[in-house]
Protein backbone atom coordinates (compact mmCIF):
# COMPACT_ATOMS: atom_id res chain seq x y z
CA UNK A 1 153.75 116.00 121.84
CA UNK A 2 150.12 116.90 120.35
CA UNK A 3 146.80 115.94 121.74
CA UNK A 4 146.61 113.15 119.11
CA UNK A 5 150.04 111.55 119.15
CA UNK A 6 149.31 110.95 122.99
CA UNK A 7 145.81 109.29 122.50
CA UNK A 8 147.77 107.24 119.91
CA UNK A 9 149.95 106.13 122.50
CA UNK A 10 147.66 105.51 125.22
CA UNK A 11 145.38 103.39 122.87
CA UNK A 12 147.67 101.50 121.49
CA UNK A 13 149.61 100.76 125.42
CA UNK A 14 145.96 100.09 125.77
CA UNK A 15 145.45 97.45 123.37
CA UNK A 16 149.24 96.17 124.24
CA UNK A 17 147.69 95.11 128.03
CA UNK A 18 144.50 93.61 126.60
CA UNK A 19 146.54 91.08 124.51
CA UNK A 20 149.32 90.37 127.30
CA UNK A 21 145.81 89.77 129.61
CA UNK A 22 144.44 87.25 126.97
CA UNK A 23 147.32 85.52 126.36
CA UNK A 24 148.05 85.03 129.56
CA UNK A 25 145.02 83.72 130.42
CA UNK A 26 145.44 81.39 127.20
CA UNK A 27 148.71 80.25 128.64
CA UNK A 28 147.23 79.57 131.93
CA UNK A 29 144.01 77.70 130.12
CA UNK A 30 145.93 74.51 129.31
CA UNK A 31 146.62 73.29 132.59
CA UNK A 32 143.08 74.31 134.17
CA UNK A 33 139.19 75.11 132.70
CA UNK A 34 138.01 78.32 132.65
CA UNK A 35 135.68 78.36 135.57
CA UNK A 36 138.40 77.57 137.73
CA UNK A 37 140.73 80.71 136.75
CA UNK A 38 141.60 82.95 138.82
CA UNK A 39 141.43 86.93 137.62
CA UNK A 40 144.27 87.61 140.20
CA UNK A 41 145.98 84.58 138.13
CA UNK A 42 145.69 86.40 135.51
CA UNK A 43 146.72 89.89 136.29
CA UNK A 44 149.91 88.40 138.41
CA UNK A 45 151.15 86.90 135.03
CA UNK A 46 151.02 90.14 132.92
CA UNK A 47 152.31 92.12 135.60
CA UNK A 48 149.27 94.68 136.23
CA UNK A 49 147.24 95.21 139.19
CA UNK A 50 143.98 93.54 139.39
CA UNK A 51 142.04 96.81 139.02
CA UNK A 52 143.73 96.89 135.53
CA UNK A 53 141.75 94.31 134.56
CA UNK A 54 138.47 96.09 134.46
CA UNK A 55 139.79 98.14 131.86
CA UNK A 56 139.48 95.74 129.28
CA UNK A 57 137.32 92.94 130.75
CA UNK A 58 133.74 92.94 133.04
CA UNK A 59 135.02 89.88 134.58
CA UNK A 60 136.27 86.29 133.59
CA UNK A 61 133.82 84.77 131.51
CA UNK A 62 134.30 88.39 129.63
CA UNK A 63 137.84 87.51 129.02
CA UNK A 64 136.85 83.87 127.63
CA UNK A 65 134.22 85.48 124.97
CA UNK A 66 137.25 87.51 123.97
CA UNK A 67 139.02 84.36 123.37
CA UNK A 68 136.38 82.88 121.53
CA UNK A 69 136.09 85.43 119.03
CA UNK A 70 139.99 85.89 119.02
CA UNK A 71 140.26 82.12 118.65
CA UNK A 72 137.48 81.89 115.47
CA UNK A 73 136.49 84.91 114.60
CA UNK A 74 138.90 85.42 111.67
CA UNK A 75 138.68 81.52 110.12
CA UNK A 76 135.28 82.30 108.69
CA UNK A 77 135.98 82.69 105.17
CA UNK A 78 139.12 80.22 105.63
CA UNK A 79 136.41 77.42 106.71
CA UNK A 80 133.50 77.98 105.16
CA UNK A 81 135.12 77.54 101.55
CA UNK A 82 137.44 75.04 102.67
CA UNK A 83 134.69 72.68 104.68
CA UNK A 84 131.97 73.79 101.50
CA UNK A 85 134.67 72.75 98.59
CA UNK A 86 135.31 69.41 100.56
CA UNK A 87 133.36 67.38 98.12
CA UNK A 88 133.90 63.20 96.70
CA UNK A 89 137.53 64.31 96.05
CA UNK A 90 140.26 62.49 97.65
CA UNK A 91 142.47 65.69 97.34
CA UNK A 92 140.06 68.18 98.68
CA UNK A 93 139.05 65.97 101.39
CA UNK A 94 142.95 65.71 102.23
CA UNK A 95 143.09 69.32 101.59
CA UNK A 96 140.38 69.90 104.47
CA UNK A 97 142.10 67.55 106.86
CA UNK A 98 145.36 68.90 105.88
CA UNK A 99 143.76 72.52 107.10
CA UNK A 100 142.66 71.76 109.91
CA UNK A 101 145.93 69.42 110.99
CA UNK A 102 147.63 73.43 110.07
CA UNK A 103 145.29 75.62 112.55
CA UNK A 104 145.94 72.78 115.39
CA UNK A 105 149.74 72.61 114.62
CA UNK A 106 149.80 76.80 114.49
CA UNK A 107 147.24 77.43 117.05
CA UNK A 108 147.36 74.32 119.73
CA UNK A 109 146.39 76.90 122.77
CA UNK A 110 143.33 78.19 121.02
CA UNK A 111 142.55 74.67 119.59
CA UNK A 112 142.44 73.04 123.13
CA UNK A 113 140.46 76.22 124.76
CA UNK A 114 137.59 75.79 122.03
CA UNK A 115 137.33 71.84 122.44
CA UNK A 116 137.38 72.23 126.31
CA UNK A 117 135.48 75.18 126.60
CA UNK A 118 132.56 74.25 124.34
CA UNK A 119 130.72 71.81 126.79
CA UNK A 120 132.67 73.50 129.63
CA UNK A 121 130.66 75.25 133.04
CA UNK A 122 130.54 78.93 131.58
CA UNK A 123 127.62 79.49 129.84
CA UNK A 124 128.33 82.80 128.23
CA UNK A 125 131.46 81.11 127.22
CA UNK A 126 129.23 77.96 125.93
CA UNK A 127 126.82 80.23 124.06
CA UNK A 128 129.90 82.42 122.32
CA UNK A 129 131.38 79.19 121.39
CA UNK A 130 128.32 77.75 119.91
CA UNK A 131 126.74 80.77 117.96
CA UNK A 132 130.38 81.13 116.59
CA UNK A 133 130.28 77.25 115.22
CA UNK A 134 126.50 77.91 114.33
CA UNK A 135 127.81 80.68 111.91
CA UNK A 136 129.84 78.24 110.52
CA UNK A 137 127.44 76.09 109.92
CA UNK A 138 124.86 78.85 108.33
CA UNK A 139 127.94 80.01 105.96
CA UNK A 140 129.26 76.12 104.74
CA UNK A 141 125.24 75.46 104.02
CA UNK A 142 125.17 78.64 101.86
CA UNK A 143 128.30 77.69 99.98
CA UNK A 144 127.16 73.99 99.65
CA UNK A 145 123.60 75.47 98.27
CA UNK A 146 124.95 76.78 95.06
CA UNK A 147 126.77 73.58 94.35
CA UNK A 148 125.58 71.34 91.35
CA UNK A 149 125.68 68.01 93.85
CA UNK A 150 122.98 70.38 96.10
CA UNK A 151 120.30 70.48 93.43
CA UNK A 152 116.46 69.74 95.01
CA UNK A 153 117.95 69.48 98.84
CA UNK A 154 115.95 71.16 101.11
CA UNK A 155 117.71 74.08 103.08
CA UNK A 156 117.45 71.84 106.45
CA UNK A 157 119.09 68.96 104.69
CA UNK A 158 121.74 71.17 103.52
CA UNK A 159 122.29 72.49 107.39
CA UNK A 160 122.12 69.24 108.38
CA UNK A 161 125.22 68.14 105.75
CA UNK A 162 127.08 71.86 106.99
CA UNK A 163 126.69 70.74 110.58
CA UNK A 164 128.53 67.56 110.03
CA UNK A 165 131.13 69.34 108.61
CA UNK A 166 131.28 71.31 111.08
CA UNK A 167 130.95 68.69 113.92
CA UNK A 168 133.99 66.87 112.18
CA UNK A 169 136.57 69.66 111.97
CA UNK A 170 136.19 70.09 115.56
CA UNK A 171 135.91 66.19 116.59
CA UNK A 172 139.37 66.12 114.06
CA UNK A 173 141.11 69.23 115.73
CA UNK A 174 140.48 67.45 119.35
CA UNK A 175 142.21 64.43 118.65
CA UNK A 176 145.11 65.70 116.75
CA UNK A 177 145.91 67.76 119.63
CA UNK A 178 145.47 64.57 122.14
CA UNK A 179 147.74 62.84 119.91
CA UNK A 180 150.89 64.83 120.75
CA UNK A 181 153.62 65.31 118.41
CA UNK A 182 154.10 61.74 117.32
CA UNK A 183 154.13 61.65 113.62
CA UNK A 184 152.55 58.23 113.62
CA UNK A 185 149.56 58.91 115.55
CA UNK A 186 149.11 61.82 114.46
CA UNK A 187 148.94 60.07 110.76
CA UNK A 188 146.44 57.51 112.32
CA UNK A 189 143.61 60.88 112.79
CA UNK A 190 144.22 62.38 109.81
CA UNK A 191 143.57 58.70 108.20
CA UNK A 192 140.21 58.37 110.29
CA UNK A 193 139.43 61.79 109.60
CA UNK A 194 139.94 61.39 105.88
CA UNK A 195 137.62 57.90 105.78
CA UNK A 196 134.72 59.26 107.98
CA UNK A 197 134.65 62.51 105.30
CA UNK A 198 134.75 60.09 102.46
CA UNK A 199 131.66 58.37 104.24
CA UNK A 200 129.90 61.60 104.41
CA UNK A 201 130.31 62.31 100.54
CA UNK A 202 129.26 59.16 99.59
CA UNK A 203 126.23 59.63 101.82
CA UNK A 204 125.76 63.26 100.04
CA UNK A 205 125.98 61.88 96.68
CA UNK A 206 122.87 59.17 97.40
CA UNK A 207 121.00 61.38 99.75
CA UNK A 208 117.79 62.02 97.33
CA UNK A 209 117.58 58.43 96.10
């Protein structure tokens, strides 16, 4: 075996107990916060030693940044067209709901992490969490800036608007995932979620008056 096919191996063994470590820890996320988990938890699930751990991760709250950027990191250009293109029509603004209802329904472990974890008692965790959405915010206000419907807002107004967005496709994500599997109540958030965006576009469209 050459020098190179055995790096190849190692690395990618390698990356093969980082992701068994983070979804493990994922797994073990929706019964408890983060601040409360263990490493030893951790390691005992994937089957590794606890000095196998520092391999991959400083410590705990190490791990949880991971999971932030694992958890948003690749929505960016998913979002930030799909939040920006919302707009006054009742078929983009179910399109946007209907996106977001998707990434809960694919991604519920992630979903719940992000909505606990944002105001939860790790600060590095808190800060990740928060310059991710922040991003998101920056990126929708950029899209919404070349829009027609932006013309003469100011670029704090149009962070303002982006946040909002922002605010309600993670308010929207929470409460689908509190409301189970039901198909009813799940119906009854998306409805909500679809009236409080149509509020927000009618509030866009008479902002400069």
């Amino acid at each position: 075996m050459s020098h190179t096919a055995g790096t190849g191996i190692r690395q990618a063994q390698k990356q093969k107990t980082r992701q068994a470590l983070l979804d493990a820890a994922l797994l073990l996320l929706e019964e408890q916060s983060l601040s409360s988990l263990g490493l030893r938890e951790v390691t005992r699930a994937v089957g590794v030693a606890p000095t196998a751990f520092y391999r991959h991760f400083r410590d705990i709250p190490d791990l949880g940044v991971a999971l932030v950027d694992e958890a948003l990191g690749s929505l960016h250009a998913t979002l930030r067209t799909t939040l920006a293109a919302t707009g006054d029509s009742d078929e983009r603004i179910a399109g946007a709901v209907e996106l977001i209802a998707g990434l809960v329904h694919a991604y519920p472990a992630h979903v719940r992490f992000i909505t606990r974890e944002r105001h939860g008692g790790v600060q590095v965790v808190r800060e990740a969490i928060g310059a991710q959405l922040g991003l998101f915010v920056r990126e929708v206000a950029d899209e919404l800036a070349v829009q027609p419907e932006s013309r003469g807002w100011e670029r704090d107004d149009l962070l303002m608007l982006a946040g909002l967005y922002v605010d309600h496709m993670v308010m929207t994500a929470s409460a689908l995932l509190a409301a189970g599997p039901g198909e009813e109540e799940r119906e009854r958030v998306a409805r909500t979620a679809r009236r409080q965006l149509r509020l927000v576009s009618l509030g866009r469209r008479h902002w400069l008056d």
